[in-house]
C-alpha atoms as a PDB file:
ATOM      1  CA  UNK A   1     -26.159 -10.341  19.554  1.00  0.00           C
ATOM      2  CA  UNK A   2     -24.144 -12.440  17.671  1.00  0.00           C
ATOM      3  CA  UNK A   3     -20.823 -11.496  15.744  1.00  0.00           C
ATOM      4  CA  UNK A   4     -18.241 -14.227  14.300  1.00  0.00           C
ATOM      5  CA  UNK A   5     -15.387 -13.923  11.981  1.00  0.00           C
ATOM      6  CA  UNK A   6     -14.620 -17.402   9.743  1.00  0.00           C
ATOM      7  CA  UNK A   7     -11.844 -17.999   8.333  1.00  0.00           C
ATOM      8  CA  UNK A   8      -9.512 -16.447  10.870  1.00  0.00           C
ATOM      9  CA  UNK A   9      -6.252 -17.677   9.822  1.00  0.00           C
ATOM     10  CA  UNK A  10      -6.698 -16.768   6.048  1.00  0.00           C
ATOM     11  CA  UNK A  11      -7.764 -13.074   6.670  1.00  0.00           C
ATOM     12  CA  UNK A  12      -5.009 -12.612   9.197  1.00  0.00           C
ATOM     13  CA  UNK A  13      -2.497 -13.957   5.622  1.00  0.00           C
ATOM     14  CA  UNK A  14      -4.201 -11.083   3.987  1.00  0.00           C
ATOM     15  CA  UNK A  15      -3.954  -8.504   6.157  1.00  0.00           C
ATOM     16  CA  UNK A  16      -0.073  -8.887   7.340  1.00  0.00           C
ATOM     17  CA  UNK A  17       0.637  -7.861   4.045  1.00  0.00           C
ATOM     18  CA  UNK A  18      -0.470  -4.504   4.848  1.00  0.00           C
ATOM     19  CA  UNK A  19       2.376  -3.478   6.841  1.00  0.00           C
ATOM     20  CA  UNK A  20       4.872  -4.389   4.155  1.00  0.00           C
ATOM     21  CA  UNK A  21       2.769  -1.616   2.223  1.00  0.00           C
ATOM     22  CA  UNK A  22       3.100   1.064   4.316  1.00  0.00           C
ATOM     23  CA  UNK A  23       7.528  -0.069   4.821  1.00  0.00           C
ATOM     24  CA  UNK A  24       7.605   1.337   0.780  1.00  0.00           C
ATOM     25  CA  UNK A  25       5.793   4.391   1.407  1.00  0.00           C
ATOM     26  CA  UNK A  26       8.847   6.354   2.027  1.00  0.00           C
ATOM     27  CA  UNK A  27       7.755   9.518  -0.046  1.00  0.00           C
ATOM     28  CA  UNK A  28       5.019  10.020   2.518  1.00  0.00           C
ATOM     29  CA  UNK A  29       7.012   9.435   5.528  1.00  0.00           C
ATOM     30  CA  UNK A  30       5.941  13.064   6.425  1.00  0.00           C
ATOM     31  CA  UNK A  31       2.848  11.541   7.481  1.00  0.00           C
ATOM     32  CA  UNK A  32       3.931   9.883  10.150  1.00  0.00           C
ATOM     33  CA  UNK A  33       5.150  11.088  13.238  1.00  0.00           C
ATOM     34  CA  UNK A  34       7.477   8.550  14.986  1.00  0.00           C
ATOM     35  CA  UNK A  35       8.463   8.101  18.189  1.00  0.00           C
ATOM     36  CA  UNK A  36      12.084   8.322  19.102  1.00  0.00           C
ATOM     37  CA  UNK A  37      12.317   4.563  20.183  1.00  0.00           C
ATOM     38  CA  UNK A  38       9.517   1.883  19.802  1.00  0.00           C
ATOM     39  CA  UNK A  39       7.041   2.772  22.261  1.00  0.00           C
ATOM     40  CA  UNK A  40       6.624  -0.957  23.601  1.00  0.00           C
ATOM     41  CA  UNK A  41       3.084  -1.899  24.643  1.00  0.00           C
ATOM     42  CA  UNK A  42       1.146   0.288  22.606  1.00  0.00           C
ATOM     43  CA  UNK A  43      -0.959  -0.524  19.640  1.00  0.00           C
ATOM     44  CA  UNK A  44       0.723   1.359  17.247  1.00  0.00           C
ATOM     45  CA  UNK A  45      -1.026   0.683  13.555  1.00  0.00           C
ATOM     46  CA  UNK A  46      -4.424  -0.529  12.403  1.00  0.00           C
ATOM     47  CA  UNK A  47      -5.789  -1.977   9.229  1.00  0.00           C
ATOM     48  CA  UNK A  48      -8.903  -2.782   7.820  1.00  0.00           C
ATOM     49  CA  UNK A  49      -9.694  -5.687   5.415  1.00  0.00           C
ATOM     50  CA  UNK A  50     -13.049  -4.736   3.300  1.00  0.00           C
ATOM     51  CA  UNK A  51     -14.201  -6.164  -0.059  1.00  0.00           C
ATOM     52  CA  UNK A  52     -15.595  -2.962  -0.683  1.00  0.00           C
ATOM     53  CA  UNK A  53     -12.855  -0.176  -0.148  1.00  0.00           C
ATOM     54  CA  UNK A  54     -15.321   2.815  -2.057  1.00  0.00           C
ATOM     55  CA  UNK A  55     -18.112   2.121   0.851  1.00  0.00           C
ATOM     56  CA  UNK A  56     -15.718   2.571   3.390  1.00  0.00           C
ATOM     57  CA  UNK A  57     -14.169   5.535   2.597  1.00  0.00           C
ATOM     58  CA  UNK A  58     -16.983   7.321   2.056  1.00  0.00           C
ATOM     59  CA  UNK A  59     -18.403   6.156   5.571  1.00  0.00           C
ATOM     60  CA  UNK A  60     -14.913   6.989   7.415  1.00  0.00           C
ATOM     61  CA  UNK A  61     -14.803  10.178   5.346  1.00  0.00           C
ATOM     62  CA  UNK A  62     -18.148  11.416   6.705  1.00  0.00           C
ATOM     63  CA  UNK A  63     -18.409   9.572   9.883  1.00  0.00           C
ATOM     64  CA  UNK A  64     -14.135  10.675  10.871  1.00  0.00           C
ATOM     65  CA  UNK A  65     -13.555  13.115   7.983  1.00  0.00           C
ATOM     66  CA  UNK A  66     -10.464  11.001   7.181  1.00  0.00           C
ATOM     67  CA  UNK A  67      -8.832  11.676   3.712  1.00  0.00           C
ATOM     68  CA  UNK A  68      -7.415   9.404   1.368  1.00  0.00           C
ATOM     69  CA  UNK A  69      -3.971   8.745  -0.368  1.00  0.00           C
ATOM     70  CA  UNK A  70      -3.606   5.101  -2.392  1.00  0.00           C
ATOM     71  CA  UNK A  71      -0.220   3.645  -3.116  1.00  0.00           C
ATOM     72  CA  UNK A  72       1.265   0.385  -4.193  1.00  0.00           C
ATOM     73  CA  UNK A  73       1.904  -2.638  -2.216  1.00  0.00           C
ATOM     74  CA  UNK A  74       5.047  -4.496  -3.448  1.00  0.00           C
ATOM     75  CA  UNK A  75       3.819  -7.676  -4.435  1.00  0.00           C
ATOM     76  CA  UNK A  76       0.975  -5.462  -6.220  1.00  0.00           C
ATOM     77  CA  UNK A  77      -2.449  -4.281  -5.797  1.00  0.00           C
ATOM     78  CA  UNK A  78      -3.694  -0.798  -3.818  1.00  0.00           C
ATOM     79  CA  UNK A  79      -3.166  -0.088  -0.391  1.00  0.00           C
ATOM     80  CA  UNK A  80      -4.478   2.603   0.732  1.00  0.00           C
ATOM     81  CA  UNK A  81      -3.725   4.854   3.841  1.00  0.00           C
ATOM     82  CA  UNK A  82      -6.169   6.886   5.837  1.00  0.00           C
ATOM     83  CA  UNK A  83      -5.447   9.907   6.877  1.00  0.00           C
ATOM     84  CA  UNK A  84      -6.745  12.244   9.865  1.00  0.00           C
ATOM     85  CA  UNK A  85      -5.410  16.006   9.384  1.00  0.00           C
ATOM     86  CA  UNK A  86      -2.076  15.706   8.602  1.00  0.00           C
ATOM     87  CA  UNK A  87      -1.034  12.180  10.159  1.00  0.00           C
ATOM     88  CA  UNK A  88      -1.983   9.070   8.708  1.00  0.00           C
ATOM     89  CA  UNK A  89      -4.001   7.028  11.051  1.00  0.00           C
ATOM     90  CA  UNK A  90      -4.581   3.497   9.458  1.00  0.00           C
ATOM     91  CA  UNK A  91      -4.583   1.292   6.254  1.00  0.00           C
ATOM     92  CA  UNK A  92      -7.010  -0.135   3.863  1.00  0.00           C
ATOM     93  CA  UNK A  93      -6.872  -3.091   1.806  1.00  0.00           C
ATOM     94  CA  UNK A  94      -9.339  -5.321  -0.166  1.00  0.00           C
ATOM     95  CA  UNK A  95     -10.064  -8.396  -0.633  1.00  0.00           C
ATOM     96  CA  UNK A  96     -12.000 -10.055  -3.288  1.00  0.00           C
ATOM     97  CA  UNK A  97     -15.821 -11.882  -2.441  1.00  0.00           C
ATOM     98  CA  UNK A  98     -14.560 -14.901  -0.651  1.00  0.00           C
ATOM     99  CA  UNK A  99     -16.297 -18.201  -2.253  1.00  0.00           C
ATOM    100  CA  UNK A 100     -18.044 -19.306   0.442  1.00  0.00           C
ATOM    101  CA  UNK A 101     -19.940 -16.145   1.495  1.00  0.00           C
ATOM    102  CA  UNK A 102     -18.249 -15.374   4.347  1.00  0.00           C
ATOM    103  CA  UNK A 103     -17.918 -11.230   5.439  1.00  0.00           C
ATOM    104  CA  UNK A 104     -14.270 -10.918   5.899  1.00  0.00           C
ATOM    105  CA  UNK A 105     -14.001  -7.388   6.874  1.00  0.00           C
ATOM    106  CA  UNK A 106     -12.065  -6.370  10.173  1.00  0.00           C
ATOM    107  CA  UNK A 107      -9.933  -4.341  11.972  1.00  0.00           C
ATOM    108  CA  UNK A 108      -6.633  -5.751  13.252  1.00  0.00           C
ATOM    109  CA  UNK A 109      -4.778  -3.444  15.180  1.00  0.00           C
ATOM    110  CA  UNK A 110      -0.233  -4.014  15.907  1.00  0.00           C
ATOM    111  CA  UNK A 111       0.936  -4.380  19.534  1.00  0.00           C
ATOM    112  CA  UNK A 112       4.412  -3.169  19.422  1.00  0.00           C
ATOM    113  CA  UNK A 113       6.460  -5.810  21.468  1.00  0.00           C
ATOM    114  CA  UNK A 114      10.662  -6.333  22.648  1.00  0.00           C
ATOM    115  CA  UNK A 115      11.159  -9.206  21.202  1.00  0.00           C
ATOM    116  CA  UNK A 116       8.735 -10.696  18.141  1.00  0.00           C
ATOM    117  CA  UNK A 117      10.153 -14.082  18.337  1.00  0.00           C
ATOM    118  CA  UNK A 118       9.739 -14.208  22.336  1.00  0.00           C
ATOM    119  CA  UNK A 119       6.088 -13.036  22.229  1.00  0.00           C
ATOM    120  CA  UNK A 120       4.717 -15.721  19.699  1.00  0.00           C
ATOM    121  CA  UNK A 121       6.656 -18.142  21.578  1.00  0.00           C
ATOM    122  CA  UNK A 122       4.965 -17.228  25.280  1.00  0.00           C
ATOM    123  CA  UNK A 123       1.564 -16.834  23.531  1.00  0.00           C
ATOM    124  CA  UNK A 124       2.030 -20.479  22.553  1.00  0.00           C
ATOM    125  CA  UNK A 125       3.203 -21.606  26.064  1.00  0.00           C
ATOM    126  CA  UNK A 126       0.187 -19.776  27.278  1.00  0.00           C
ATOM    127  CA  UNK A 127      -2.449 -21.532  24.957  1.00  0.00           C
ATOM    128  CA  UNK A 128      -2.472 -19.215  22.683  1.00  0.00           C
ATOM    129  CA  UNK A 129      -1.319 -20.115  18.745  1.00  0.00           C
ATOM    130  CA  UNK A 130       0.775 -18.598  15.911  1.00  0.00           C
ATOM    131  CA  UNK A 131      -1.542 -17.377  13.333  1.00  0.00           C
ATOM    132  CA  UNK A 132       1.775 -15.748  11.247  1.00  0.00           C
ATOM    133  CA  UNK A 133       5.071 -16.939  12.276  1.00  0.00           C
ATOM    134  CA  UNK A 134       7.705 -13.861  12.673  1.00  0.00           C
ATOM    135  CA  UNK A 135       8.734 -12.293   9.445  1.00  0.00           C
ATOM    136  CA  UNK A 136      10.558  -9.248   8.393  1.00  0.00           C
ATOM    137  CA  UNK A 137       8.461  -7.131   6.712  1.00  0.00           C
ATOM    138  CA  UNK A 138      10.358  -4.699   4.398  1.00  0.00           C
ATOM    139  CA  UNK A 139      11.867  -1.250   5.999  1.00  0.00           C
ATOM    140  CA  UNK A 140       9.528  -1.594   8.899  1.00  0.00           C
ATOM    141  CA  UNK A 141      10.505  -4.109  11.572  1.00  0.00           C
ATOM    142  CA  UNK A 142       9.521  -7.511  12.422  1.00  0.00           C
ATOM    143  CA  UNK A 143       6.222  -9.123  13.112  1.00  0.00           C
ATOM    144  CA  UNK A 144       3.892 -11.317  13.178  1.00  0.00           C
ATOM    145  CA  UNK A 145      -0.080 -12.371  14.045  1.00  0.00           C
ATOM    146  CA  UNK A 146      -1.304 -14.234  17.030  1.00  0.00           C
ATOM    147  CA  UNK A 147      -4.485 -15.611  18.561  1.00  0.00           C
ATOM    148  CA  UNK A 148      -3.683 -15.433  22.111  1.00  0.00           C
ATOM    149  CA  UNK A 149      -4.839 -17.604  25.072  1.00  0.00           C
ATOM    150  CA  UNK A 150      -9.064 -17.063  24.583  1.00  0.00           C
ATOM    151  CA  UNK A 151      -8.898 -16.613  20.696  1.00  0.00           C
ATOM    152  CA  UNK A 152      -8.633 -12.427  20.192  1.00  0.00           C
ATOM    153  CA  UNK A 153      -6.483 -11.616  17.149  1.00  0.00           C
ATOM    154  CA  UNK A 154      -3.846  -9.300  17.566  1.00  0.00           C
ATOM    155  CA  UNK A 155      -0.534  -8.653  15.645  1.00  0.00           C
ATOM    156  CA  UNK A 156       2.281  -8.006  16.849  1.00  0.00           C
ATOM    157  CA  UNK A 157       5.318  -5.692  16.140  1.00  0.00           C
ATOM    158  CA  UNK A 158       8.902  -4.715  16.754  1.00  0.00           C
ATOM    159  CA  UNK A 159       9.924  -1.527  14.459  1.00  0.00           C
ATOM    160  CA  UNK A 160      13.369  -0.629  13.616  1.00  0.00           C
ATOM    161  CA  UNK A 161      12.727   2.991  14.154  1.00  0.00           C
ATOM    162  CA  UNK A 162      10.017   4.265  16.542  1.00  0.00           C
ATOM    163  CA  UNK A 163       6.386   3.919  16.198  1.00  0.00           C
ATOM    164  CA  UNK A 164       3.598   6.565  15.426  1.00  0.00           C
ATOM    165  CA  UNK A 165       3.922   8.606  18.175  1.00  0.00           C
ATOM    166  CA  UNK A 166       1.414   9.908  21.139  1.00  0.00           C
ATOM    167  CA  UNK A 167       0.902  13.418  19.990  1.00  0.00           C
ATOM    168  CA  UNK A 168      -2.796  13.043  18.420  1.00  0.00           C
ATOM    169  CA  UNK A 169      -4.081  10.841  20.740  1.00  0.00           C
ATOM    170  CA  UNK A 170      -7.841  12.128  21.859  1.00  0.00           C
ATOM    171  CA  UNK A 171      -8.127  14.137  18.626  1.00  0.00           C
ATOM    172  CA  UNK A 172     -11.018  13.630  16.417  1.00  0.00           C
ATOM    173  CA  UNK A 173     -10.828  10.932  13.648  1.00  0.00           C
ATOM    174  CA  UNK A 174      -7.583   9.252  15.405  1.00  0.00           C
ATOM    175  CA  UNK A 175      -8.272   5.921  17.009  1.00  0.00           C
ATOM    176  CA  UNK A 176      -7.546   7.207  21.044  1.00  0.00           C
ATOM    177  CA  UNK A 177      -8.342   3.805  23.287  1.00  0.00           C
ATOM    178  CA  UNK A 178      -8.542   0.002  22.338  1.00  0.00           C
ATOM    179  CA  UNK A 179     -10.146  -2.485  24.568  1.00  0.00           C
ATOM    180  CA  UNK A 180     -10.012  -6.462  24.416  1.00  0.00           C
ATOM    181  CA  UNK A 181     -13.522  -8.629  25.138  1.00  0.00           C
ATOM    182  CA  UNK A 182     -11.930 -11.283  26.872  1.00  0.00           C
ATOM    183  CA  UNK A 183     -13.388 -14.754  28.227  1.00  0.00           C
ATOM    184  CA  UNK A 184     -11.669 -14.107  31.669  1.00  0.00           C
ATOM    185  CA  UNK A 185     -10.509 -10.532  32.349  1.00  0.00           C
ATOM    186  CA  UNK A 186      -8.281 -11.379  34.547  1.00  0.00           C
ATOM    187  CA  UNK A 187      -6.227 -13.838  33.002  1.00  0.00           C
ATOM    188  CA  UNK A 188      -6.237 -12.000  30.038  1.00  0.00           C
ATOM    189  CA  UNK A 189      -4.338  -8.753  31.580  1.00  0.00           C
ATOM    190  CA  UNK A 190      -2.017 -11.114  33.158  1.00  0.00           C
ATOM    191  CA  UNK A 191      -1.092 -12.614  29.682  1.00  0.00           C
ATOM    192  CA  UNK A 192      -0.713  -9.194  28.205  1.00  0.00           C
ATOM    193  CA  UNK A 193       1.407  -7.762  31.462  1.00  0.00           C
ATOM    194  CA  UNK A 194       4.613 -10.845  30.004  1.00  0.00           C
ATOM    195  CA  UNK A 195       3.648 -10.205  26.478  1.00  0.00           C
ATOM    196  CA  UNK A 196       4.485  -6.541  26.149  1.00  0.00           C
ATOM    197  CA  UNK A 197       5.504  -5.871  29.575  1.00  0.00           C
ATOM    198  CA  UNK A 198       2.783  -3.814  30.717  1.00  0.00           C
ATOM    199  CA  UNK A 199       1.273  -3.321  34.132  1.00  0.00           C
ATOM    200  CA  UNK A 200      -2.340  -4.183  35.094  1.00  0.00           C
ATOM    201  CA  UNK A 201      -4.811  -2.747  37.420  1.00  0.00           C
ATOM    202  CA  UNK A 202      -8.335  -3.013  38.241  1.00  0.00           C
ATOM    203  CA  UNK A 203     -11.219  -0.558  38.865  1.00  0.00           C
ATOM    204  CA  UNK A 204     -14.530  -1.512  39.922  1.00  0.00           C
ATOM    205  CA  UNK A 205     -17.371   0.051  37.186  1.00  0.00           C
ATOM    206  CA  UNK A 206     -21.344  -0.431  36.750  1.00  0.00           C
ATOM    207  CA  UNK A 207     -20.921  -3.347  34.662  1.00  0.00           C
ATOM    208  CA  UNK A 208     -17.983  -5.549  36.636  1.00  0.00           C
ATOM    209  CA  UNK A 209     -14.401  -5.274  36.642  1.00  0.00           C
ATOM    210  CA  UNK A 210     -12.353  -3.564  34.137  1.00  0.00           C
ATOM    211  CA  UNK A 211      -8.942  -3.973  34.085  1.00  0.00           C
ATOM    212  CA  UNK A 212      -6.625  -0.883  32.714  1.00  0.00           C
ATOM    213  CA  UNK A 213      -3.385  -1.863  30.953  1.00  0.00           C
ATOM    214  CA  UNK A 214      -0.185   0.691  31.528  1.00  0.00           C
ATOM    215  CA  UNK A 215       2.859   1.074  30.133  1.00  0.00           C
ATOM    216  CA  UNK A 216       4.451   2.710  32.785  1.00  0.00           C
ATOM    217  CA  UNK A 217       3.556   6.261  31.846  1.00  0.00           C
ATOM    218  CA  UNK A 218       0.220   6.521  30.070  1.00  0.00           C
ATOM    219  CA  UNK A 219      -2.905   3.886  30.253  1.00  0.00           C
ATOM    220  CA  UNK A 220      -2.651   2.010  27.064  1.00  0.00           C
ATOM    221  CA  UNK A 221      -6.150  -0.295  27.087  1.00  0.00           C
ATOM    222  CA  UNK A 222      -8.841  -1.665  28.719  1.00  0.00           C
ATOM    223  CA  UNK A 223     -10.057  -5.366  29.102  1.00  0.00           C
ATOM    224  CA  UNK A 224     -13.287  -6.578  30.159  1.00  0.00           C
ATOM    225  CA  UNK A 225     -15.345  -9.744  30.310  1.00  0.00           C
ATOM    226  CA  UNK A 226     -17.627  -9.980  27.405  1.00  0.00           C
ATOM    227  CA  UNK A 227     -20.757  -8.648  27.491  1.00  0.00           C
ATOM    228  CA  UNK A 228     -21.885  -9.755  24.009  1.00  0.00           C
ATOM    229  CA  UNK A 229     -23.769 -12.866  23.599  1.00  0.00           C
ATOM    230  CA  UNK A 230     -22.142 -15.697  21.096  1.00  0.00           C
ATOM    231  CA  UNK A 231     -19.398 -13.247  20.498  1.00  0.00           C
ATOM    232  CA  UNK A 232     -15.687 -14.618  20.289  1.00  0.00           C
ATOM    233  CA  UNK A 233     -13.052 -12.324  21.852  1.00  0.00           C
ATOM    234  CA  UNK A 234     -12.147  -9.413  19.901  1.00  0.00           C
ATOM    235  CA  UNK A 235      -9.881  -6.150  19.942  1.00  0.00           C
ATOM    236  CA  UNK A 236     -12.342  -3.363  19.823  1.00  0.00           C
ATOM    237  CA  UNK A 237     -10.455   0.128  18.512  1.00  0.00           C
ATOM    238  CA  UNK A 238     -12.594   3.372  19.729  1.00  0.00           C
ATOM    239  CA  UNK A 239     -12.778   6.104  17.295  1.00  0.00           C
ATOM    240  CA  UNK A 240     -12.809   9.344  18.839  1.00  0.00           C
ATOM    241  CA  UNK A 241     -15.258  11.790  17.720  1.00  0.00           C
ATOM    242  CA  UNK A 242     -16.204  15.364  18.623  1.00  0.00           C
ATOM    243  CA  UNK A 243     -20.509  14.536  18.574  1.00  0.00           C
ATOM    244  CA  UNK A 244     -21.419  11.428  19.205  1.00  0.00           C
ATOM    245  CA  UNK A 245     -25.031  11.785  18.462  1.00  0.00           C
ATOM    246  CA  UNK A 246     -24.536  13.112  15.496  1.00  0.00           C
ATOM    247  CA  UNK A 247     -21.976  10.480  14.119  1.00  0.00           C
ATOM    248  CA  UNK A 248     -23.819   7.649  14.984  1.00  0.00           C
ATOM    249  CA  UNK A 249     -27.070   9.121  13.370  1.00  0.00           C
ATOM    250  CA  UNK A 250     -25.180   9.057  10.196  1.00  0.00           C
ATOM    251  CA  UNK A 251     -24.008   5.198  10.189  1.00  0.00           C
ATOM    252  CA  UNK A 252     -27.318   3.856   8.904  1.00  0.00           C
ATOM    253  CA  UNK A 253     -27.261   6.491   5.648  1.00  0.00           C
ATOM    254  CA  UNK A 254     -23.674   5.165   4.743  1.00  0.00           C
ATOM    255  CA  UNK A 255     -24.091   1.798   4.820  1.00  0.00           C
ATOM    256  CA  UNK A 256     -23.396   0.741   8.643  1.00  0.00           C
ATOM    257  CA  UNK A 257     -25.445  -1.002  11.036  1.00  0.00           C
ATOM    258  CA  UNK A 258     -25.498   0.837  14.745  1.00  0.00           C
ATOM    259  CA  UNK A 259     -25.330  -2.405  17.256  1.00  0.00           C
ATOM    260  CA  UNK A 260     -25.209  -0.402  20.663  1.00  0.00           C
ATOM    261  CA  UNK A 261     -26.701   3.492  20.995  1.00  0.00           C
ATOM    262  CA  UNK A 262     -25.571   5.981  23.385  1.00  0.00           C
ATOM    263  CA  UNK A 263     -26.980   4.977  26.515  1.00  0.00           C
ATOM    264  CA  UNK A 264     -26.626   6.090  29.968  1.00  0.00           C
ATOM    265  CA  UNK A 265     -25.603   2.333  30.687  1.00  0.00           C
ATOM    266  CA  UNK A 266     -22.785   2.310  28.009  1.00  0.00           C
ATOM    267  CA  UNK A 267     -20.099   4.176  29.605  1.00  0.00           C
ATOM    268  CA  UNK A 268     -22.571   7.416  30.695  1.00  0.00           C
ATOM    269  CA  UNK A 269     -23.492   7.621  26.897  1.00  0.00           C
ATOM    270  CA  UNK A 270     -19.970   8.529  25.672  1.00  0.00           C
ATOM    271  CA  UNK A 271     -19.788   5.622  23.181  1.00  0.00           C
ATOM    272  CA  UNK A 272     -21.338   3.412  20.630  1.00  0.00           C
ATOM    273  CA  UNK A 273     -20.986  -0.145  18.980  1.00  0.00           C
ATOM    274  CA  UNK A 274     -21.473   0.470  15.065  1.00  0.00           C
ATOM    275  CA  UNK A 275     -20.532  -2.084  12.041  1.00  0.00           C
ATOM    276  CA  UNK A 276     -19.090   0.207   9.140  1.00  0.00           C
ATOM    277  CA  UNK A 277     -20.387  -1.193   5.650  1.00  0.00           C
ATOM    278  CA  UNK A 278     -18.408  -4.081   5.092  1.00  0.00           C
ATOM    279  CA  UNK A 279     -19.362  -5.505   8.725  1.00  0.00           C
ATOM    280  CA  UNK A 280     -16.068  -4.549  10.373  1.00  0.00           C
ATOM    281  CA  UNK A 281     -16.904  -3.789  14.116  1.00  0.00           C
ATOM    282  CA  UNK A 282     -15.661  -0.570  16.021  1.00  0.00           C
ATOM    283  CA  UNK A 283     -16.612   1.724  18.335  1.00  0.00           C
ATOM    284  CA  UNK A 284     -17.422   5.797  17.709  1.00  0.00           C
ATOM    285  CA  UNK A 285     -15.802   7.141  21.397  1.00  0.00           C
ATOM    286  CA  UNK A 286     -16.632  10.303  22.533  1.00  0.00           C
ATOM    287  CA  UNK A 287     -13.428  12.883  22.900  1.00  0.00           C
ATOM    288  CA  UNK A 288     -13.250  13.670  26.376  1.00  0.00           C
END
């Protein structure tokens, strides 16, 4: 199996607009439940970059039964924020058919970090590179984008108030664990214990090691050696769902492509590997 993203550095230009979005959205802020202080280590936002926003609603709709509100980014255009109950859960933005063919559509998910400025500048003492140099972006914070040491994107942020908070984690349609395919497990949870000062820790599974990611009071994400052929590192977000089965039967009706099945091999059939309809790879997780 064989999944690449081109273009890495453009689409990462695209999406860090997002976040400015969401800073003018202050007539919704009772969407959002923040935490008291930034809750450093966690990925706090996510945003998806699809030329064809109507497809993915609709999939996300049935598939999460997400809901949808659009407002206005400030340099213009749509953005448009997903939203699970209540609580908005994510952003949506498109982007027009690139000229040379190339599917464009991700996920990028925001580490909140200390310092913004520190973290792009060990991630390029590690090996890694700055793929958006730190920025202020609007009411939010500070941030920026990075490919770290084996090539995952991730971004990066440091809000001025507190970030969405932990109180809807494990409930359906939120996004409840986040993993990282990594060239070299191992080095890879060392890099990401200095970059947001987490703690690492190993556990022995079916498939190898996996390494667990903590920040001190609650298990934050997992990182593993990658299992998929010709694949290049990647941030996986799970989606949490009530039935499994029953989601995944639905991807191929809305437009997705199902990569993995429940199996008894993939985590004791409590998750799958899908592609939503713009090619954007996640995973439908199983609530436990």
């Amino acid at each position: 199996m064989s999944i690449t993203r081109p273009n890495r550095i453009g689409l990462c230009l695209m999406l860090f607009t997002l976040l400015c979005a969401c800073s003018g959205t202050t007539s919704l802020s009772e969407g959002f439940s923040l935490s008291e202080q930034p809750l450093i280590g966690k990925i706090v936002w996510h945003d998806l970059m699809t030329e064809n926003p109507a497809a993915a609603q609709a999939f996300y709709a049935e598939i999460l039964g997400w809901s949808f509100v659009t407002t206005e980014r400030p340099n213009g255009g749509p953005y448009i924020l997903a939203r699970s109950g209540q609580r908005f859960v994510a952003g949506i933005l498109e982007v027009a058919d690139p000229p040379d063919g190339a599917e464009y559509s991700r996920w990028l998910g925001y580490l909140s970090v200390r310092d913004v400025d520190e973290a792009v500048a060990l991630t390029i003492s590690e090996g890694g590179t700055s793929v958006l140099a730190p920025r202020e972006i609007g009411q939010v914070g500070r941030g920026a984008v990075i490919s770290d040491p084996q090539g995952a994107l991730i971004g990066l942020l440091r809000s001025r108030r507190g970030d969405p908070d932990d109180s809807m984690l494990d409930m359906p349609g939120t996004i409840g664990w986040h993993e990282l395919l990594a060239e070299d497990a191992r080095q890879a949870t060392r890099f990401y214990e200095r970059l947001a000062g987490l703690q690492g820790r190993s556990e022995e599974r079916r498939n190898g090691t996996y390494y667990i990611l903590n920040d001190g009071g609650r298990d934050r994400a997992g990182i593993l050696s990658n299992p998929l052929d010709d694949t290049e590192p990647a941030w996986l977000a799970h989606f949490m769902v009530t039935d499994l089965e029953q989601a995944v039967s639905r991807v191929p009706a809305l437009g997705g492509r199902v990569l993995l099945a429940p199996s008894e091999e993939l985590r004791d059939g409590t998750m799958a590997l899908v592609l939503d309809p713009g090619g954007a790879i996640l995973i439908l997780s199983k609530i436990p």
